[in-house]
Protein backbone atom coordinates (compact mmCIF):
# COMPACT_ATOMS: atom_id res chain seq x y z
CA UNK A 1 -47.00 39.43 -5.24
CA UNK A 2 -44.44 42.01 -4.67
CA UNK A 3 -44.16 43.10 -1.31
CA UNK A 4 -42.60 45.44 1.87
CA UNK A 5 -41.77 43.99 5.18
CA UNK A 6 -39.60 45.65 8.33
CA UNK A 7 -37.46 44.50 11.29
CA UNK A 8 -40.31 42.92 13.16
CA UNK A 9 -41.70 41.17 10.14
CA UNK A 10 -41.72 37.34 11.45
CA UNK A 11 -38.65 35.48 9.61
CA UNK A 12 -40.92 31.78 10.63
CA UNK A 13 -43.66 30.62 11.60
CA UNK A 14 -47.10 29.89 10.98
CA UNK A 15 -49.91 32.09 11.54
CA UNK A 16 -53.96 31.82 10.99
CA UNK A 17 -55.83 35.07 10.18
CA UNK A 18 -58.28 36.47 12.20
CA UNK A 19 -59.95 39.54 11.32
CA UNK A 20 -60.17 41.98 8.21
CA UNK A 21 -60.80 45.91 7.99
CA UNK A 22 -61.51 47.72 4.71
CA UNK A 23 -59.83 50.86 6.28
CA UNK A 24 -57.91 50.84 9.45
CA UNK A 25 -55.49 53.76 10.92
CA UNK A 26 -52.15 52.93 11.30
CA UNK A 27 -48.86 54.34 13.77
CA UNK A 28 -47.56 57.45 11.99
CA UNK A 29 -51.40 58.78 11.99
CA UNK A 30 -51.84 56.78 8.38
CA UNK A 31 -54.23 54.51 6.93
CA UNK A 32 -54.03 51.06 5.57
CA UNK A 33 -56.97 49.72 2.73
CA UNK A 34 -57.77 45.83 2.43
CA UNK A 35 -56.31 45.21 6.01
CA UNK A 36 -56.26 41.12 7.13
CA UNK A 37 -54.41 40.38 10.63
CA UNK A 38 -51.93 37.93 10.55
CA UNK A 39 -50.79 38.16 13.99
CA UNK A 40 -51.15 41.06 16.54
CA UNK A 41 -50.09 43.93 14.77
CA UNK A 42 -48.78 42.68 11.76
CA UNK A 43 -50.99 42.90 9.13
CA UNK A 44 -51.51 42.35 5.54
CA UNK A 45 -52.17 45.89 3.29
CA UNK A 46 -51.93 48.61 1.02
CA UNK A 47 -49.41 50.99 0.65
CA UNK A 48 -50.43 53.63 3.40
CA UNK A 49 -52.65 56.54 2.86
CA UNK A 50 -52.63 59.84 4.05
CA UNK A 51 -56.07 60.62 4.49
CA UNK A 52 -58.46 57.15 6.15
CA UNK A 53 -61.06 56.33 3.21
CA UNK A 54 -59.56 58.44 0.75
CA UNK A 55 -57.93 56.08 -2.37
CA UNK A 56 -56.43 59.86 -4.20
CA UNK A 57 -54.31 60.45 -0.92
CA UNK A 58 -51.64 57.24 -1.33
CA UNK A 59 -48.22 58.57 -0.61
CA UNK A 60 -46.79 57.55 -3.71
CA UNK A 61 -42.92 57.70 -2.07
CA UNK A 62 -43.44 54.72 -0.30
CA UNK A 63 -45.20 52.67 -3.19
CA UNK A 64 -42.27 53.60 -5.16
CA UNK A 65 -40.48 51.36 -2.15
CA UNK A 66 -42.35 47.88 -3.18
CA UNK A 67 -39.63 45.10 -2.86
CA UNK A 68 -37.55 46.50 -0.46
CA UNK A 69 -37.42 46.55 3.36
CA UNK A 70 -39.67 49.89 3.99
CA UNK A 71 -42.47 49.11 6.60
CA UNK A 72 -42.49 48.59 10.47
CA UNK A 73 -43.44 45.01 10.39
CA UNK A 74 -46.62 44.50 8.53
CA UNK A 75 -46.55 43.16 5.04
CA UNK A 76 -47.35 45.98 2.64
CA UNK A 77 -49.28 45.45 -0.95
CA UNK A 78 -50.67 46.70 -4.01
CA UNK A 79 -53.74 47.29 -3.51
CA UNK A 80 -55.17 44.99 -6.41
CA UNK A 81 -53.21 41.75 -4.01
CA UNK A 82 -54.29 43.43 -0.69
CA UNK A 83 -57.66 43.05 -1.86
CA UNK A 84 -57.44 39.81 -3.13
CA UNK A 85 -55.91 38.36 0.18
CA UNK A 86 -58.85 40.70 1.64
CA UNK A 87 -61.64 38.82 -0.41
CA UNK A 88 -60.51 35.00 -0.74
CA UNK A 89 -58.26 34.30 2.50
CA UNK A 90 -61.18 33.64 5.05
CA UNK A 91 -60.62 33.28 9.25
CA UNK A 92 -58.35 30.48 9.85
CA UNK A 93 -56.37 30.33 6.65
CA UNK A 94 -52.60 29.43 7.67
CA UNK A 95 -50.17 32.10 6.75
CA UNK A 96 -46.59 30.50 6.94
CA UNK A 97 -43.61 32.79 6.85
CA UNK A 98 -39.72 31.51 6.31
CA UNK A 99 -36.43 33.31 4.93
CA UNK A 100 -35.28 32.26 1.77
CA UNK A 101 -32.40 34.13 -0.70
CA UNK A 102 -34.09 31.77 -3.66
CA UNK A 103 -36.73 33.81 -5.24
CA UNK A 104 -38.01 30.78 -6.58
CA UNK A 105 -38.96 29.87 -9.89
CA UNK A 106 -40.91 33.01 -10.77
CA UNK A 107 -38.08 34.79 -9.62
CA UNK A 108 -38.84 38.80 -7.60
CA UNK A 109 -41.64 40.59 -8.93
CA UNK A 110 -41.58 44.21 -9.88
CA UNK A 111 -43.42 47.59 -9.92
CA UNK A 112 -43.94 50.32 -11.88
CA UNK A 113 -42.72 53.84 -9.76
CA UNK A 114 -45.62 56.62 -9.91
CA UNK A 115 -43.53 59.42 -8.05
CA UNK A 116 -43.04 61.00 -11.38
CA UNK A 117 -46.31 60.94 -12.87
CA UNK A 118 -48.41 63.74 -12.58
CA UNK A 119 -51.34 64.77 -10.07
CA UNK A 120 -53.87 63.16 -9.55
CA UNK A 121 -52.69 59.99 -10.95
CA UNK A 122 -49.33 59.92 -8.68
CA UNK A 123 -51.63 59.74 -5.60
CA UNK A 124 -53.44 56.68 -6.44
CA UNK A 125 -52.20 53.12 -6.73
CA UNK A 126 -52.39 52.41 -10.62
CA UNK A 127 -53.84 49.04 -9.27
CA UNK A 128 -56.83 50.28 -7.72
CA UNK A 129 -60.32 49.05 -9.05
CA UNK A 130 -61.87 52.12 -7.78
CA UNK A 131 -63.87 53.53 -10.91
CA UNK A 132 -62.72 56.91 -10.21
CA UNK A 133 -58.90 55.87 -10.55
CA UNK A 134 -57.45 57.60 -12.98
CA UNK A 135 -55.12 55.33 -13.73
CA UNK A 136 -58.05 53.30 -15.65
CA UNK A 137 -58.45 55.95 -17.61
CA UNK A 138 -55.41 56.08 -19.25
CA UNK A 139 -55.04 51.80 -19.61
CA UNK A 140 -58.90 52.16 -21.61
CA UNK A 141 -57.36 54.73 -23.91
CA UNK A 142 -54.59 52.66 -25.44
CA UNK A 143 -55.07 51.95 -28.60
CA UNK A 144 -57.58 48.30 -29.51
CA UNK A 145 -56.38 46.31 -31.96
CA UNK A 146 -57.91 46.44 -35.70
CA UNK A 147 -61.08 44.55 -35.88
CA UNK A 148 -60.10 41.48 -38.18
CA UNK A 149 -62.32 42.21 -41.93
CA UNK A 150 -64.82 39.13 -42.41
CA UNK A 151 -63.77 37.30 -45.64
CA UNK A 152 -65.63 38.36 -48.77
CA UNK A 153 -68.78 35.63 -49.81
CA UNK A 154 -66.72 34.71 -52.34
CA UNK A 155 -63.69 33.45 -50.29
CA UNK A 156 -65.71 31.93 -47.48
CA UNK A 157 -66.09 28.10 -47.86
CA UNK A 158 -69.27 28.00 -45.91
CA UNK A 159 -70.97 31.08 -48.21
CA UNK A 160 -71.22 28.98 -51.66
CA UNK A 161 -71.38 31.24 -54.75
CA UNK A 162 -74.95 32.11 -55.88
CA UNK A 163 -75.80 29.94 -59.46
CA UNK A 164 -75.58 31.82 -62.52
CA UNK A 165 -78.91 33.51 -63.49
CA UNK A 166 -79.81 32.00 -67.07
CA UNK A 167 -79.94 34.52 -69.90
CA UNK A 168 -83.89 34.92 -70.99
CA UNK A 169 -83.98 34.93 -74.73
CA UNK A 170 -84.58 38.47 -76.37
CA UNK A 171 -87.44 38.93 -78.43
CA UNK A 172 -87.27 39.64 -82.75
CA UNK A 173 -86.47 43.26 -83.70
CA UNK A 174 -89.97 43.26 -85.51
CA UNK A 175 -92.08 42.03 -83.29
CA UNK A 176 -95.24 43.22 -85.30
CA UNK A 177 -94.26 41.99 -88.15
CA UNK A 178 -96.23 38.79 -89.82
CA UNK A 179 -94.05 35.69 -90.36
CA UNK A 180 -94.11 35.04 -93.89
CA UNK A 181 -96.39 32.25 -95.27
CA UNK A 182 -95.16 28.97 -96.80
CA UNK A 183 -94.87 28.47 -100.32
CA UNK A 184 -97.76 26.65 -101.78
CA UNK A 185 -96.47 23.80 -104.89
CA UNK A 186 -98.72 24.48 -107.61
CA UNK A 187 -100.87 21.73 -109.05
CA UNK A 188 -99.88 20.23 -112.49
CA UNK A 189 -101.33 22.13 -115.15
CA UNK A 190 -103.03 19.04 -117.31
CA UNK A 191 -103.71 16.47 -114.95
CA UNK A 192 -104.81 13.32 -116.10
CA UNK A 193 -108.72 13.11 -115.99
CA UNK A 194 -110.01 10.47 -114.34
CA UNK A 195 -112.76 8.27 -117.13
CA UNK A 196 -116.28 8.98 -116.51
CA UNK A 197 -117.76 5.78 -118.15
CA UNK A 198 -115.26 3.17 -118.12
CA UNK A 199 -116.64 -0.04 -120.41
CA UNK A 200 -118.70 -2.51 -118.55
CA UNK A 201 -117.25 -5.75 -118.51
CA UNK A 202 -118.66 -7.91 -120.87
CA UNK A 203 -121.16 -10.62 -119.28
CA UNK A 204 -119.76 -14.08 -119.83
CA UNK A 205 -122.56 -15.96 -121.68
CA UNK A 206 -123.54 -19.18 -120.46
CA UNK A 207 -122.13 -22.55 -121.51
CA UNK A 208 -124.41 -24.58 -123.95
CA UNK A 209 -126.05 -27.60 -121.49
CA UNK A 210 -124.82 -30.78 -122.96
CA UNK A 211 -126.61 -33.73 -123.98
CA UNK A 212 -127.91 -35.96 -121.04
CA UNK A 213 -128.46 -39.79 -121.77
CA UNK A 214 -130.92 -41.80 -119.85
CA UNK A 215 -130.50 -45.39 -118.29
CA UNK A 216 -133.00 -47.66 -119.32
């Protein structure tokens, strides 16, 4: 979190909160937004504001002063980490303060200067979650990236190719037209005639009895 302190910001110590104000007036006949006591009158918050409950009256010269030594003592914010210390640091959380020239391994934050931008925007902090920011207005109209095109059936493993539809036969050009009828073989013009009266067999006549002899 980039940051302002003063000459009678604490250089050590440890501190436990103790209360929180969403607005609270401030010496010069300002206002802070997302204030959290660390110890008597130092306090955690926003940039100060020229008008109490009014987000469109920050006075943008100071913000522009983020990082350097700017305030009277209390530890001055973006709004977006004000609010954050404002909403998840409860009563009692230890706040530790020492002097360091190491920046440590993030090294020093930055932040963007809004003296130069235009009215209205220059009088609101850019971080602000306040819908009527108009800062948000101008980070929702940057241009979205191209929606990716969903790959064709044909080129999508899990969309098989439909099968082939089979080809229905087509019917004869004539379709009224009689097939022709088979060739019939003629019959042989002088076929043998079967015999009406074929000769009776002749009846075997019987064998002459021969001669029997009697015993005495």
């Amino acid at each position: 979190m980039i940051c302002s302190t003063g000459d009678d910001t604490p250089q050590s110590g440890t501190y436990k909160i103790a209360y929180r104000w969403e607005w609270l007036g401030l010496f010069g006949n300002v206002a802070g937004h997302w204030v959290t006591q660390i110890v008597g009158n130092i306090l955690f918050h926003s940039v100060p504001y020229v008008t109490k409950y009014d987000p469109g009256s920050l006075e943008y010269w100071e913000y522009d002063k983020l990082g350097t030594k700017a305030s009277m003592g209390c530890v001055r914010l973006k709004v977006e980490d004000a609010k954050w210390i404002y909403d998840n640091c409860a009563s009692g959380t230890i706040v530790e303060f020492y002097s360091d020239s190491n920046p440590g391994p993030f090294g020093k934050p930055t932040s963007m200067k809004i003296s130069d931008a235009e009215e209205p925007f220059r009088n609101w902090d850019p971080t602000d979650p306040n819908p009527a920011n108009p800062w948000k207005n101008i980070n929702n109209s940057e241009p979205q990236e191209e929606p990716i095109t969903p790959e064709s059936p044909t080129d999508n493993p899990n969309n098989p190719e439909e099968p082939e539809v089979p080809e229905v036969p087509t019917e004869p050009d004539n379709p009224t037209e009689e097939p022709e009828e088979p060739e019939v073989p003629n019959e042989p013009e002088n076929p043998e005639e079967p015999i009406e009266n074929p000769e009776e067999p002749t009846t075997p006549t019987e064998p002459e009895a021969p001669e029997v002899l009697s015993a005495e």
